[in-house]
Protein backbone atom coordinates (compact mmCIF):
# COMPACT_ATOMS: atom_id res chain seq x y z
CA UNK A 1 0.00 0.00 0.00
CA UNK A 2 1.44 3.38 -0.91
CA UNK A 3 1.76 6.02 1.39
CA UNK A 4 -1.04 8.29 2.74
CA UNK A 5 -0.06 11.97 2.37
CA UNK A 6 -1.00 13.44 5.80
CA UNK A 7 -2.40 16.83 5.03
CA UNK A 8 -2.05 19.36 8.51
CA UNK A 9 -5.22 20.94 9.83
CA UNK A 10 -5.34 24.58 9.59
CA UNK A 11 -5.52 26.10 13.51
CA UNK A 12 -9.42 26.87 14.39
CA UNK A 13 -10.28 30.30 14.01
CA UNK A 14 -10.49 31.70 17.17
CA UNK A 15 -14.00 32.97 18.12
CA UNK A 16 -13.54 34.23 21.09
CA UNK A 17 -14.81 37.59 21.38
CA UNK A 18 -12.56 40.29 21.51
CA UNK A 19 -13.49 42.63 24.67
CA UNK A 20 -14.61 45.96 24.36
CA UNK A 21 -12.69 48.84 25.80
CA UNK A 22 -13.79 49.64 29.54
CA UNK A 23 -15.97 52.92 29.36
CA UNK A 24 -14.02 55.95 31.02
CA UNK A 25 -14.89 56.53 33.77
CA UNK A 26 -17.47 59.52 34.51
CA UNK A 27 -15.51 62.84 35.95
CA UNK A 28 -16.95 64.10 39.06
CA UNK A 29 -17.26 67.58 36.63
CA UNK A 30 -18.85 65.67 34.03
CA UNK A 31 -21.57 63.95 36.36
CA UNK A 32 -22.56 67.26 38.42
CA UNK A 33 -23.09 69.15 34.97
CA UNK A 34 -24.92 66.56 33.66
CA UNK A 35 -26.99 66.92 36.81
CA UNK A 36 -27.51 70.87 36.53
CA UNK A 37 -28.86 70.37 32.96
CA UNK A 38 -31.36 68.13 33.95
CA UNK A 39 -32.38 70.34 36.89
CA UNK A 40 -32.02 73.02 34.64
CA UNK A 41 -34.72 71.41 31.94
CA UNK A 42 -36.88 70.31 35.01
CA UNK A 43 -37.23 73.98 36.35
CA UNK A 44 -37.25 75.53 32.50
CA UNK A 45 -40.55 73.08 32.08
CA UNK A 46 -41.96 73.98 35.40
CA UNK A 47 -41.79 77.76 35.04
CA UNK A 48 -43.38 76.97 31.56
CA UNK A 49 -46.20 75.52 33.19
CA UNK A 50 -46.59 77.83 36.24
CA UNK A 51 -46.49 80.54 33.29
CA UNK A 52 -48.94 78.91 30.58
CA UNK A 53 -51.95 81.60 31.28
CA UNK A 54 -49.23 84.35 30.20
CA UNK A 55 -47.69 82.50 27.20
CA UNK A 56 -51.30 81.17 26.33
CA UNK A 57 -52.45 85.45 26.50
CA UNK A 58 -49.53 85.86 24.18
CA UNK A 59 -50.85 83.15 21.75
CA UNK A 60 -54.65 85.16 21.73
CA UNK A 61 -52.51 88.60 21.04
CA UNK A 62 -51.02 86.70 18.16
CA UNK A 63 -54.61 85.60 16.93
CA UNK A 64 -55.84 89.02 17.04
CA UNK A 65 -52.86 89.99 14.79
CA UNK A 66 -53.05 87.79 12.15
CA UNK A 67 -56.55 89.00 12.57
CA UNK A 68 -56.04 92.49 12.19
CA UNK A 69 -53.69 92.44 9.05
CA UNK A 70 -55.67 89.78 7.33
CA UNK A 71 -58.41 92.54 7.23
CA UNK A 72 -55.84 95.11 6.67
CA UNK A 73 -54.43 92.85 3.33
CA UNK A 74 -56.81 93.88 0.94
CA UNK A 75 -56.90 97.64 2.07
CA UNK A 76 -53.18 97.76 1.81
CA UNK A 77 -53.20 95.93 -1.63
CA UNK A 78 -56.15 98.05 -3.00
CA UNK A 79 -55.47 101.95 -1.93
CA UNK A 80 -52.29 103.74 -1.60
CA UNK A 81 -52.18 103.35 2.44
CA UNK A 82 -49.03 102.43 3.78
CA UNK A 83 -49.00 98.90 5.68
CA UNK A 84 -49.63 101.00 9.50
CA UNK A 85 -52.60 102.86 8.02
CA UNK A 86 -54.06 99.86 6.73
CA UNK A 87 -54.06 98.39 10.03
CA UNK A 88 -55.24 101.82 11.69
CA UNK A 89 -58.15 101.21 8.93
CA UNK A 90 -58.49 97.72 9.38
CA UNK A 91 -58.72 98.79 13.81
CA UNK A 92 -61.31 101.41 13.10
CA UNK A 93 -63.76 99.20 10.82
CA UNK A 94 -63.54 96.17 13.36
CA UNK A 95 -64.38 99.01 16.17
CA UNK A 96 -66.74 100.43 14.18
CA UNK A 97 -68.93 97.18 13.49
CA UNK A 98 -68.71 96.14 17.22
CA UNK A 99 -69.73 99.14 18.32
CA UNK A 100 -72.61 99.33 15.96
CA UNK A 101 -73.94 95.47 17.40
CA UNK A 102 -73.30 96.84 20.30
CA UNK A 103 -75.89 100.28 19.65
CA UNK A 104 -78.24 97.72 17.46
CA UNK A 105 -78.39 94.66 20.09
CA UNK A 106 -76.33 95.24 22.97
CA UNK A 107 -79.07 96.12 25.15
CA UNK A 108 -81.51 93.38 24.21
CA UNK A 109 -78.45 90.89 24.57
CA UNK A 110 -77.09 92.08 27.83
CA UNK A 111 -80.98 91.79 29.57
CA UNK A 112 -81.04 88.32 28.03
CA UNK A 113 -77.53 87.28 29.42
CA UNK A 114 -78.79 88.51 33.11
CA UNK A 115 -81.71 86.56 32.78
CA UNK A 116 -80.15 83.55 31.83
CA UNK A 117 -78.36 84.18 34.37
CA UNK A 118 -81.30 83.97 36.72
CA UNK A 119 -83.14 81.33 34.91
CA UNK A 120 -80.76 78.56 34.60
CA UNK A 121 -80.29 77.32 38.38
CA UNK A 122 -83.76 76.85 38.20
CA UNK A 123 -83.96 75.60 35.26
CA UNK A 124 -81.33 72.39 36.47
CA UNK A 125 -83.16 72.34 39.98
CA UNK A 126 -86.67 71.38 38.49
CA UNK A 127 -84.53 69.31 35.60
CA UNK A 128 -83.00 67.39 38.61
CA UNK A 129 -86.76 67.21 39.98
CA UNK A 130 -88.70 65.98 37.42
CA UNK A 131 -85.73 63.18 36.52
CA UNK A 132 -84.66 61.71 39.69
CA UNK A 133 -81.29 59.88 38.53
CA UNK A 134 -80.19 62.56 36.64
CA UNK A 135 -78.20 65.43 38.29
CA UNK A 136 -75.94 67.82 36.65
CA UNK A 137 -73.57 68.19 39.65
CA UNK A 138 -73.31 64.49 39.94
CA UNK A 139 -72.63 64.05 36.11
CA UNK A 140 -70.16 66.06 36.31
CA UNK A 141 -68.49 65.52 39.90
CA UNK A 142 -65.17 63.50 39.59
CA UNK A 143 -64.56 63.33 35.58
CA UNK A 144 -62.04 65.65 34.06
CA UNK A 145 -64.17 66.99 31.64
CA UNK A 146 -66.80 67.87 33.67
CA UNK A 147 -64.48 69.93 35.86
CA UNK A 148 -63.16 71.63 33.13
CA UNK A 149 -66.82 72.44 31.73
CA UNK A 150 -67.58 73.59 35.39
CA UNK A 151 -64.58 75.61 35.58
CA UNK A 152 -64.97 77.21 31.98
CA UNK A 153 -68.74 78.50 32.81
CA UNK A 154 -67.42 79.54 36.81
CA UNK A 155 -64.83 81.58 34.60
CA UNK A 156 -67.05 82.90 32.09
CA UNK A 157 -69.06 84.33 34.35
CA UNK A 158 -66.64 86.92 36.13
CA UNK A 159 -67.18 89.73 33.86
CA UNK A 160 -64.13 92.00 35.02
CA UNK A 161 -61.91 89.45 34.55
CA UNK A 162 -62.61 88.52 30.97
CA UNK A 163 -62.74 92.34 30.10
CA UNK A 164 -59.35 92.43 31.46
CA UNK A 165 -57.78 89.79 29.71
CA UNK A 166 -59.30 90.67 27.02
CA UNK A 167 -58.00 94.27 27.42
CA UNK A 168 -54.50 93.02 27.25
CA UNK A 169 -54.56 90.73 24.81
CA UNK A 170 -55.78 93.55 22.28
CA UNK A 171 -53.50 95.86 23.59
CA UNK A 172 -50.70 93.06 22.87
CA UNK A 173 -51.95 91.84 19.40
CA UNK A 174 -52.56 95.61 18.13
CA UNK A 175 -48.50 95.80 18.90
CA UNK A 176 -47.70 92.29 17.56
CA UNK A 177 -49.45 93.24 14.34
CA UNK A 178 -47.38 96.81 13.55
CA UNK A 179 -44.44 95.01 13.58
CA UNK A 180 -44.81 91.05 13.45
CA UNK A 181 -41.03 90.99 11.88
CA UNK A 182 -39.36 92.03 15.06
CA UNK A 183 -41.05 88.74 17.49
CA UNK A 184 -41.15 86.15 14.25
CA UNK A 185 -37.39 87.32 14.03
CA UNK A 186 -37.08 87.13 17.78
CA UNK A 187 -38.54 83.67 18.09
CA UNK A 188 -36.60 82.79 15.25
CA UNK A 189 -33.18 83.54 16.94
CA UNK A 190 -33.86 81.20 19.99
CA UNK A 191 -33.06 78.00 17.77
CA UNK A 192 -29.59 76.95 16.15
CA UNK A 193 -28.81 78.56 12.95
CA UNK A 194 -28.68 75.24 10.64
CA UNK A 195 -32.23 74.90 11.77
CA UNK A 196 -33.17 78.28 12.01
CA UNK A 197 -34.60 78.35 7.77
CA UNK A 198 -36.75 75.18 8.71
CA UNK A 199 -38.20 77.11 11.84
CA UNK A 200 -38.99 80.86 9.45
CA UNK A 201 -40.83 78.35 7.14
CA UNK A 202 -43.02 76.45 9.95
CA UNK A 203 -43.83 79.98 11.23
CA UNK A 204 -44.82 81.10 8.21
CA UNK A 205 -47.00 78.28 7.16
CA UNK A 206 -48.65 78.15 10.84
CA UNK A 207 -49.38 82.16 10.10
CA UNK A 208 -51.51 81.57 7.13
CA UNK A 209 -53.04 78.17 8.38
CA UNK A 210 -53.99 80.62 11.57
CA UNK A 211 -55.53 83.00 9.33
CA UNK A 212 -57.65 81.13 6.61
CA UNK A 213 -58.67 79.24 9.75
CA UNK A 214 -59.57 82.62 11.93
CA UNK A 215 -61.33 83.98 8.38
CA UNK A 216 -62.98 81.00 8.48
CA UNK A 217 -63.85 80.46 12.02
CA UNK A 218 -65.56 84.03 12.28
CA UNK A 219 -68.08 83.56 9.28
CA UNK A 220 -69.13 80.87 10.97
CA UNK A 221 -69.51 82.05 14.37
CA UNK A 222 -72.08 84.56 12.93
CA UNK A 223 -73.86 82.38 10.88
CA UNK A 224 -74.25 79.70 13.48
CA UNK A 225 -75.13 82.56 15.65
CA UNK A 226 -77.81 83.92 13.62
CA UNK A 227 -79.58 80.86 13.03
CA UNK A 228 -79.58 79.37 16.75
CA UNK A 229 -80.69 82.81 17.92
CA UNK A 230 -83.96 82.90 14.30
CA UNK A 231 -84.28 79.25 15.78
CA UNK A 232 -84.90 79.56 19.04
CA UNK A 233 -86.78 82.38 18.78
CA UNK A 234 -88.91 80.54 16.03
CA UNK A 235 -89.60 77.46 18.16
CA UNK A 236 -90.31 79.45 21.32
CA UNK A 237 -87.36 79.22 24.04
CA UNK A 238 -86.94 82.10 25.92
CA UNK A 239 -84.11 84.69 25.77
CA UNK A 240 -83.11 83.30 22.40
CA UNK A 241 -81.44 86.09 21.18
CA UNK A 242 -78.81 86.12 24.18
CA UNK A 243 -78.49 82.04 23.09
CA UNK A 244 -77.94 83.10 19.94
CA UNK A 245 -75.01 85.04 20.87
CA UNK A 246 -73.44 82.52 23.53
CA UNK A 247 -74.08 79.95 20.87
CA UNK A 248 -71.91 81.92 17.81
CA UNK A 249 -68.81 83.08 20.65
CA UNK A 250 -68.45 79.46 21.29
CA UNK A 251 -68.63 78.54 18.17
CA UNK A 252 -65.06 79.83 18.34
CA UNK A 253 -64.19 76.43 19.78
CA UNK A 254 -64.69 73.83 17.56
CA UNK A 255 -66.72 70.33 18.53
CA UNK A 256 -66.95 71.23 22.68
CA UNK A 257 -67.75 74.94 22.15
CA UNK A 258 -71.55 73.41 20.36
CA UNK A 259 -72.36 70.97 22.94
CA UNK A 260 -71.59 73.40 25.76
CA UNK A 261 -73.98 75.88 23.83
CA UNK A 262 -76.59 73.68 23.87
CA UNK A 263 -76.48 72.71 27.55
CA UNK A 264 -78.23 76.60 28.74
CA UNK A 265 -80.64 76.35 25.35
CA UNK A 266 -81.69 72.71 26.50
CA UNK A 267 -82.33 73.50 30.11
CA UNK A 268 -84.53 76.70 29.35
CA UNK A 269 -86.25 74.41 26.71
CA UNK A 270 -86.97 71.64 29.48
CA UNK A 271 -89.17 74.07 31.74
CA UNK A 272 -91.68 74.26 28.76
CA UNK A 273 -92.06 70.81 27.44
CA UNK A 274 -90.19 67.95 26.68
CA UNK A 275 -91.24 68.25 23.23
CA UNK A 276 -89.56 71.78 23.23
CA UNK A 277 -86.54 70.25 24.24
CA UNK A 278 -86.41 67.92 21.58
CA UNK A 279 -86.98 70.51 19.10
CA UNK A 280 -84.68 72.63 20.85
CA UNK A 281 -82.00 69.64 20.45
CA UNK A 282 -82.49 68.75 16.77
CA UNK A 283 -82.13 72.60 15.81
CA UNK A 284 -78.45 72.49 17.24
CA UNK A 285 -77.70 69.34 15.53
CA UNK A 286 -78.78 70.38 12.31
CA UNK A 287 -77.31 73.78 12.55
CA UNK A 288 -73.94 72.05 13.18
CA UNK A 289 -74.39 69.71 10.52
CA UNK A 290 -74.77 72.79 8.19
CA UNK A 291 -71.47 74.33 9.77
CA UNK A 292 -69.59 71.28 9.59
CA UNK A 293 -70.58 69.79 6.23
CA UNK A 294 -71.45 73.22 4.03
CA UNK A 295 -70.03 76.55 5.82
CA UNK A 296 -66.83 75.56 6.85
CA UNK A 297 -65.78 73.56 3.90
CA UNK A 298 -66.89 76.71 1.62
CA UNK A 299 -65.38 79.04 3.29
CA UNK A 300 -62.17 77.21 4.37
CA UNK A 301 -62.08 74.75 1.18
CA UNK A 302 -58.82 72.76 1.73
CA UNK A 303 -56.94 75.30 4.33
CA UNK A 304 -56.95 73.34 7.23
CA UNK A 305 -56.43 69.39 7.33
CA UNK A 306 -56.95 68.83 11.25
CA UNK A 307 -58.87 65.28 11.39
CA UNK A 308 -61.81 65.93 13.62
CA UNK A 309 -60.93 63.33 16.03
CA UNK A 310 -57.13 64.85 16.94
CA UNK A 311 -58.74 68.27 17.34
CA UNK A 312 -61.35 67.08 19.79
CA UNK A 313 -58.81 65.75 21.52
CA UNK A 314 -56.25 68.37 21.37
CA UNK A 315 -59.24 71.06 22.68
CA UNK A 316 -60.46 68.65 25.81
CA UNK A 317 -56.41 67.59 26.75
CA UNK A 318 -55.09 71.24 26.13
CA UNK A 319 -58.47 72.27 27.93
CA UNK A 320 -57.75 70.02 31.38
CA UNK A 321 -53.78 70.89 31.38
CA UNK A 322 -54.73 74.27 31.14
CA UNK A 323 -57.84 75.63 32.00
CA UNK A 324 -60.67 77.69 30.43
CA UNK A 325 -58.47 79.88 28.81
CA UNK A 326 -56.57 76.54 26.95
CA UNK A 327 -60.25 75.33 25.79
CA UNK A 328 -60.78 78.42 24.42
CA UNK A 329 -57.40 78.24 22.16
CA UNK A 330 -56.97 74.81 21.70
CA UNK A 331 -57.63 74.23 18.27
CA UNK A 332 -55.96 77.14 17.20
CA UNK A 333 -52.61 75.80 19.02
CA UNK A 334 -53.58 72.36 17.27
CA UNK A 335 -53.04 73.77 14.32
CA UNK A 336 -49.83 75.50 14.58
CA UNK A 337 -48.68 71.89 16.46
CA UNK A 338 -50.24 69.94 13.81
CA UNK A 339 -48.16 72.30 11.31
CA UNK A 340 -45.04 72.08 12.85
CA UNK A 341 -45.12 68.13 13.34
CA UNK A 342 -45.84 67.82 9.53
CA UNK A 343 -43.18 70.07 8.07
CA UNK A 344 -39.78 69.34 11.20
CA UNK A 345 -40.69 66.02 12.25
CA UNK A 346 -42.27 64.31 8.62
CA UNK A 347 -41.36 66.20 6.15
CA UNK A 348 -37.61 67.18 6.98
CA UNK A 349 -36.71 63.82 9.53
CA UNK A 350 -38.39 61.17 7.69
CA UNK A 351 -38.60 63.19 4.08
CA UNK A 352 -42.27 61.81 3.47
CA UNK A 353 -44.49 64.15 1.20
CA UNK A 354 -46.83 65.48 3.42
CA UNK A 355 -49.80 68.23 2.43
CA UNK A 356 -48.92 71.63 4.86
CA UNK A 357 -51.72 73.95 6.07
CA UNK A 358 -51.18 77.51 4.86
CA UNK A 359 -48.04 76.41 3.00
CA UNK A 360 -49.73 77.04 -0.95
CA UNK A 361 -52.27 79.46 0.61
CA UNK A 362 -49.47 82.04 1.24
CA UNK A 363 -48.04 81.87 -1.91
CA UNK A 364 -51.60 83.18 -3.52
């Protein structure tokens, strides 16, 4: 037998695996700054919060800017006034037709206001009577929502105090709207300059979403208003004209501003009849039906893409964190948020198309 060629095994590869590099160890310097930044965030989110009612006035002021020079656009664009006149003009028409509602109706609305006023404990009290089980205290006690309802009709009735804050957030948006450059620029300046394009161009899209929105939202508020006030009046509640009017301000907030319209219109209605209050129900539903499914989309078109669900939830979580005064601007915030989300977080991290509010409207 010939010989058997022994061929020699190559070594195994060695698997084992090679250990990492211990981690350096953290300075005492490097733990105790780490430490103050935290604290530092921490307290920079609690004074944010202990603040809100100021930075949520400064929101409203903005509102009534982009108010003010959306009326003062086409005076601008059609005379020869300079940008400030316009806005004196656009100031002095606004003042002008409140203060002629005010002549025409603002005695007639003001006596029906203090008789609601009168009326509606009453009205619950024999509600609570002739239906044993239900009780509007006890609906409410204990549920978020039902505080913050109970909260935002405790605060809507201290007069003073919404003429104040309503005082200075005019005041604030009649300076915001003369020069809007210097705070966008301002705000502007607080971010990093390789983001600081990115932020101009989320501002300025949130801007015109605000304002086809705001264009929108007022329309509305006095066509809802007119036809819950004709309505009422119509089927026979009492004070229907000062309905009318609660009904068409809180039309300013969208999907809980309605239902807590109906709630004084419903409980007047149930000292007549029960038939009155059914009546008195189906007019509010079909009046928002018309809002929702022929005003809004007519007058707003495709300007704002806020699915109803996220801005009923936006208004009742913004609402409990807080207050009245964060029910009240909710949506509006939802909108700049909603904004802002789709152009920083989709459109520039994940670089997904994704349709903007306001961004084509402010190129028209």
């Amino acid at each position: 037998m010939g010989a058997v060629a022994v061929v020699p095994r190559k070594p195994l590869k060695d698997w084992t695996v090679a250990s990492s590099p211990p981690a350096p160890a953290m300075t005492e310097a490097v733990y105790i700054r780490r430490v103050l930044i935290a604290v530092g965030i921490a307290a920079f989110a609690a004074a944010l919060y202990v603040l809100s009612d100021i930075l949520l006035l400064a929101f409203g002021s903005v509102l009534v800017a982009v108010v003010l020079r959306a009326i003062a656009r086409p005076i601008y664009r059609g005379t020869t006034l300079g940008q400030k006149l316009s806005l004196l003009a656009a100031g002095l028409a606004v003042a002008a037709l409140l203060g002629g509602i005010v002549y025409l109706f603002g005695g007639q609305i003001s006596e029906q206001l203090y008789s609601l006023i009168e009326k509606l404990p009453a009205a619950a009290d024999s509600l609570s009577k002739s239906v044993p089980y239900l009780s509007v205290a006890e609906l409410v006690k204990g549920s978020s929502v039902g505080n913050l309802v109970a909260s935002a009709l405790s605060w809507g009735t201290t007069v003073f105090g919404a003429l104040a804050t309503l005082v200075v957030v005019v005041i604030a948006g009649v300076y915001v709207a003369i020069a809007p450059d210097v705070y966008r620029d301002g705000f502007i300046m607080l971010f990093p300059k390789r983001v600081q394009p990115q932020i101009a161009d989320t501002v300025d899209d949130a801007g015109e979403a605000l304002r086809l929105w705001l264009g929108a939202q007022l329309l509305a508020m006095v066509i809802v208003g007119v036809l819950i006030g004709a309505g009422l009046a119509v089927i026979g509640v009492p004070s229907a004209l000062g309905l009318g009017f609660i009904a068409a301000v809180l039309e300013f907030v969208p999907i809980v501003g309605p239902v807590i319209a109906a709630v004084p219109a419903l409980l007047l209605a149930s000292t007549q009849s029960w038939e009155m209050v059914g009546w008195t129900l189906a007019l509010f539903v079909v009046v928002q039906q018309v809002e929702s499914n022929i005003i809004m989309p007519l007058v707003s078109g495709r300007a704002v893409k806020l699915p109803p669900a996220m801005g009923l939830f936006a208004v009742v979580a913004i609402g409990i964190l807080f207050g009245p005064l964060g029910l009240l601007l909710g949506y509006p915030l939802a909108i700049v948020v909603d904004v802002a989300v789709r152009r920083l977080y989709v459109r520039e991290a994940l670089g997904e198309k994704v349709e903007i509010a306001g961004e084509s409207g402010k190129k028209s």
